[in-house]
C-alpha atoms as a PDB file:
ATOM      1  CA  UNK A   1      10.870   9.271 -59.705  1.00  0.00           C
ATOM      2  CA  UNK A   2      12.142  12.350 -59.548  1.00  0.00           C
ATOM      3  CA  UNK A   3      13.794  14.921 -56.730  1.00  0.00           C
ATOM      4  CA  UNK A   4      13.518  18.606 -57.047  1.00  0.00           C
ATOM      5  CA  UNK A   5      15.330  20.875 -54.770  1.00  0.00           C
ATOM      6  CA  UNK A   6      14.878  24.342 -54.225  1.00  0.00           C
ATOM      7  CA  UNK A   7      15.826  27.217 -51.657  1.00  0.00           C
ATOM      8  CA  UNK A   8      19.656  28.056 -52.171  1.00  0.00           C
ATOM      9  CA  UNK A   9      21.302  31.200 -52.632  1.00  0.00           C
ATOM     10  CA  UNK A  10      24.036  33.589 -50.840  1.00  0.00           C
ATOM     11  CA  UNK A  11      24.022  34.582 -47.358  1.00  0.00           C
ATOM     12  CA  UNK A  12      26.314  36.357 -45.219  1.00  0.00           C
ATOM     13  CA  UNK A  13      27.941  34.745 -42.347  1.00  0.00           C
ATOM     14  CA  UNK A  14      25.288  34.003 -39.603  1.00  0.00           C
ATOM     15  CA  UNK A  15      22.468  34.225 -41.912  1.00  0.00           C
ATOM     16  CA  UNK A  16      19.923  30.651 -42.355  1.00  0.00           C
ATOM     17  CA  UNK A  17      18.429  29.827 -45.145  1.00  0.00           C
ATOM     18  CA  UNK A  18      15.978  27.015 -45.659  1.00  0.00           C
ATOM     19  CA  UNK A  19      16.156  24.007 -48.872  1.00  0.00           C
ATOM     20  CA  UNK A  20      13.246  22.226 -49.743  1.00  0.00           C
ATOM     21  CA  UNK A  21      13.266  18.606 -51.494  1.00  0.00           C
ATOM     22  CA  UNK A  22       9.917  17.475 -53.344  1.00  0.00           C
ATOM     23  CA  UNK A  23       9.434  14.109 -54.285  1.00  0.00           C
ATOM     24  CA  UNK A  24       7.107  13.100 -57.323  1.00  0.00           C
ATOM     25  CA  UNK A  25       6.572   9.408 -58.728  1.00  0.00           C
ATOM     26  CA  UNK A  26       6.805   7.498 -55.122  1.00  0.00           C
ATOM     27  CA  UNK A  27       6.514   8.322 -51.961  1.00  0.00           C
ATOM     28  CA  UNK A  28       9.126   8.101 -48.919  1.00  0.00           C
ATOM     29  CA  UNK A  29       7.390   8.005 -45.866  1.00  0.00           C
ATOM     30  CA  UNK A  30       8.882   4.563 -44.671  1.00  0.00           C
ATOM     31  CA  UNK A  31      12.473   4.934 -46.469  1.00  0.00           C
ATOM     32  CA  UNK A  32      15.305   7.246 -45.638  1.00  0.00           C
ATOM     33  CA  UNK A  33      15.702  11.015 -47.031  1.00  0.00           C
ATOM     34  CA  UNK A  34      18.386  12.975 -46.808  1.00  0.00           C
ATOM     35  CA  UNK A  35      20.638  16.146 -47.729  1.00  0.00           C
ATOM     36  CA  UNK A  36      24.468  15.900 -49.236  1.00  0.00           C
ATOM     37  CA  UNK A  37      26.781  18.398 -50.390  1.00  0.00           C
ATOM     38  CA  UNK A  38      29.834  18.784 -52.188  1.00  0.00           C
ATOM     39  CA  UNK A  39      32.102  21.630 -52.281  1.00  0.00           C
ATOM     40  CA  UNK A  40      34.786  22.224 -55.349  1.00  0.00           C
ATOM     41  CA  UNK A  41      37.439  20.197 -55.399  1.00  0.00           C
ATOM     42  CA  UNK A  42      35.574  18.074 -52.767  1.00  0.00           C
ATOM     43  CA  UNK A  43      33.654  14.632 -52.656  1.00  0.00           C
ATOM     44  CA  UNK A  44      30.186  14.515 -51.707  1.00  0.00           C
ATOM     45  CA  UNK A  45      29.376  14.263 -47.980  1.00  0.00           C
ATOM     46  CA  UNK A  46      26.584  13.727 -46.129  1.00  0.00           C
ATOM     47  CA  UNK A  47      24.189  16.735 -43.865  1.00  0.00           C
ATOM     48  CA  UNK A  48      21.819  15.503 -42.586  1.00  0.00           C
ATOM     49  CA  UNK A  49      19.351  12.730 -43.185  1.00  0.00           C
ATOM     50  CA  UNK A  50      16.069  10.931 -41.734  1.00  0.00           C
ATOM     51  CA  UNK A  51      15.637   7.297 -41.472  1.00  0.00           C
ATOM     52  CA  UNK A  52      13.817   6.164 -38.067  1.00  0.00           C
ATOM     53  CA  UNK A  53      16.174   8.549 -36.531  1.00  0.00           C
ATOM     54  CA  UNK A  54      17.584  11.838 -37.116  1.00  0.00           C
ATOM     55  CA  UNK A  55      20.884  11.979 -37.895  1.00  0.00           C
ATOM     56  CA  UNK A  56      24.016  15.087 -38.503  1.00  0.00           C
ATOM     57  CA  UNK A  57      27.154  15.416 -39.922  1.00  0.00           C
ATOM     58  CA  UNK A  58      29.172  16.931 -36.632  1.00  0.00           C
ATOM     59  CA  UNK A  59      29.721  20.213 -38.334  1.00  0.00           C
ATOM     60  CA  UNK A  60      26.263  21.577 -38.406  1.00  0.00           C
ATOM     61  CA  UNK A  61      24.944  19.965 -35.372  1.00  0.00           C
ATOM     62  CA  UNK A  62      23.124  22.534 -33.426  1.00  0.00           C
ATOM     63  CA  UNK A  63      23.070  24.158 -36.464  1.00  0.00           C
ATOM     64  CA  UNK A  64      20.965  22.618 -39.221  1.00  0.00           C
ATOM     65  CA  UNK A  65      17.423  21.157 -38.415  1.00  0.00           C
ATOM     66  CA  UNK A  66      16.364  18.541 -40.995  1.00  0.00           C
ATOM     67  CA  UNK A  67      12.636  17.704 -41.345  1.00  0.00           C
ATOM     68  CA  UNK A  68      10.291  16.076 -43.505  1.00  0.00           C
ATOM     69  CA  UNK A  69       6.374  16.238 -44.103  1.00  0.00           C
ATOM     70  CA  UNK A  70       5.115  12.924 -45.030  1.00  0.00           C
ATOM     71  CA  UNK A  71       1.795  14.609 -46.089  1.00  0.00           C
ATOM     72  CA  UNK A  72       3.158  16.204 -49.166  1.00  0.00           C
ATOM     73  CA  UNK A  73       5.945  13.967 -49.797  1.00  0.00           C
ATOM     74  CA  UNK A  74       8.465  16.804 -49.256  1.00  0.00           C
ATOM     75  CA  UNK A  75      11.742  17.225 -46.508  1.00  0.00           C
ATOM     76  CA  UNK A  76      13.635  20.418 -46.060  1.00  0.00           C
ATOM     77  CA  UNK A  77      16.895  21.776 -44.024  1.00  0.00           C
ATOM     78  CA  UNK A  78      16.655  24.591 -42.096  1.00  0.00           C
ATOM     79  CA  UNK A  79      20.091  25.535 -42.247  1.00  0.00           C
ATOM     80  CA  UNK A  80      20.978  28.487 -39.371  1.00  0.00           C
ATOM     81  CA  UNK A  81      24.099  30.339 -38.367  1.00  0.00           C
ATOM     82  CA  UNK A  82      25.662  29.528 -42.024  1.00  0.00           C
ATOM     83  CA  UNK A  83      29.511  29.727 -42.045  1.00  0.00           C
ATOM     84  CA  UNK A  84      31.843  29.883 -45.269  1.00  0.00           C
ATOM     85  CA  UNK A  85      32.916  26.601 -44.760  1.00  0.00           C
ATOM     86  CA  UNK A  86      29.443  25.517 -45.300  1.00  0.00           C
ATOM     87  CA  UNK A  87      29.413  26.706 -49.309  1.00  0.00           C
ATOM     88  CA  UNK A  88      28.609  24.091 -51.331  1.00  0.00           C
ATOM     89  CA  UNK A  89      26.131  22.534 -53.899  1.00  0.00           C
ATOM     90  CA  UNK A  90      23.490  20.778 -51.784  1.00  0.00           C
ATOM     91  CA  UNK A  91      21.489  18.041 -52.966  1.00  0.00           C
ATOM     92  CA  UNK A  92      18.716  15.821 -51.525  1.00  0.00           C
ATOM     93  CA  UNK A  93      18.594  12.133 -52.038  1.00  0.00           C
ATOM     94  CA  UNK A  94      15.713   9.423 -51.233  1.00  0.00           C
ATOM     95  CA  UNK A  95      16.120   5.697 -50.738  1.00  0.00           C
ATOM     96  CA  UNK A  96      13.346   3.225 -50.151  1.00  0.00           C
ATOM     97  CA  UNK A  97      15.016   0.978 -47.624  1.00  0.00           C
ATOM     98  CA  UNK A  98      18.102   2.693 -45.559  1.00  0.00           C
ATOM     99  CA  UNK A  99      19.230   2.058 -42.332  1.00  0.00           C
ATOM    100  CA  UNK A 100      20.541   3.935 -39.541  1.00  0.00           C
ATOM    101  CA  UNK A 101      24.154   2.424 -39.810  1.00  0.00           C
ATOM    102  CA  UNK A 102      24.017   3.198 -43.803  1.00  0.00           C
ATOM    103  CA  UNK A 103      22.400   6.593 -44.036  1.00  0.00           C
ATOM    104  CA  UNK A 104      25.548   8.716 -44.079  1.00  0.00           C
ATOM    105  CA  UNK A 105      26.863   6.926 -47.254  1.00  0.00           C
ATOM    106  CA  UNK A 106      26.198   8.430 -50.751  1.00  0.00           C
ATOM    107  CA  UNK A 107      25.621   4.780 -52.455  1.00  0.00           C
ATOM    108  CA  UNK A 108      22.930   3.989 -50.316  1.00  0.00           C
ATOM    109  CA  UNK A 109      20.684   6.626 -52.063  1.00  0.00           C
ATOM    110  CA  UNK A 110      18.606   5.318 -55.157  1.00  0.00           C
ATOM    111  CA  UNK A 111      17.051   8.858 -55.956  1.00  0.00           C
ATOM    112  CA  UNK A 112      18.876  12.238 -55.940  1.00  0.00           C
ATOM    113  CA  UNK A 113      17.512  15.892 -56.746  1.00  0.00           C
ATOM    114  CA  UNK A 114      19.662  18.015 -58.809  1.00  0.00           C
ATOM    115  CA  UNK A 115      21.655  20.473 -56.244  1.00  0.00           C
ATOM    116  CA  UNK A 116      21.034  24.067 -55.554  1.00  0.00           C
ATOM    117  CA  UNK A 117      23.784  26.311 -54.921  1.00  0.00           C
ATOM    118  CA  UNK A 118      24.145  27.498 -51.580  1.00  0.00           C
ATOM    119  CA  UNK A 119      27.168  30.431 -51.016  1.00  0.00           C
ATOM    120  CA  UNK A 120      27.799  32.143 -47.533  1.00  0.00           C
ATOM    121  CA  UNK A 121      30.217  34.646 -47.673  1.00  0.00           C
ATOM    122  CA  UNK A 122      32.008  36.008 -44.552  1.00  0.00           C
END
């Protein structure tokens, strides 16, 4: 199985940008999918992520707009109104079986994709 995501870059303040996650090996339509990120000098933290709900990390609420399409095995982040505070590397991560109460911790993801880089300068 394996995660590829794509779509970072650098963005002034305000600007959006939009990360896409493609699965290959297994699909994900029944398990949970989600997006992390971890700044320097930081530990990993959780977005956003999709289980049988949708679920945000208080900070981007209102902001960010997670979303998957089941079709082509592939879940994105619409990420609007980026601050500096929301530099980071992002990755997406898959699980077969999550749950709503489990979805915001990293060890409950079996799969992640390998980060893109996403810098919003101010």
């Amino acid at each position: 199985v394996q995660l590829q995501a794509s779509g970072g870059g650098s963005v002034q303040a305000g600007g959006s940008l939009r990360l896409s996650c493609v699965a290959s090996g297994r699909t994900f339509s029944n398990g949970g999918i989600g997006w992390f990120r971890q700044a320097p000098g930081k530990e990993r933290e959780f977005v956003a992520g999709i289980t049988w709900i949708t679920s945000y990390t208080d900070s981007v609420k209102g902001r960010f707009i997670i979303s998957r399409d089941n079709g082509e095995n592939m879940w994105h982040l619409q990420m609007n109104s980026l601050q500096p505070d929301d530099t980071a590397v992002y990755y997406c991560a898959a699980s077969p079986q999550i749950t709503r109460l489990t979805m915001r911790r990293v060890a409950e993801y079996v799969y992640w994709g390998q980060g893109t880089q996403v810098t919003v300068s101010s």
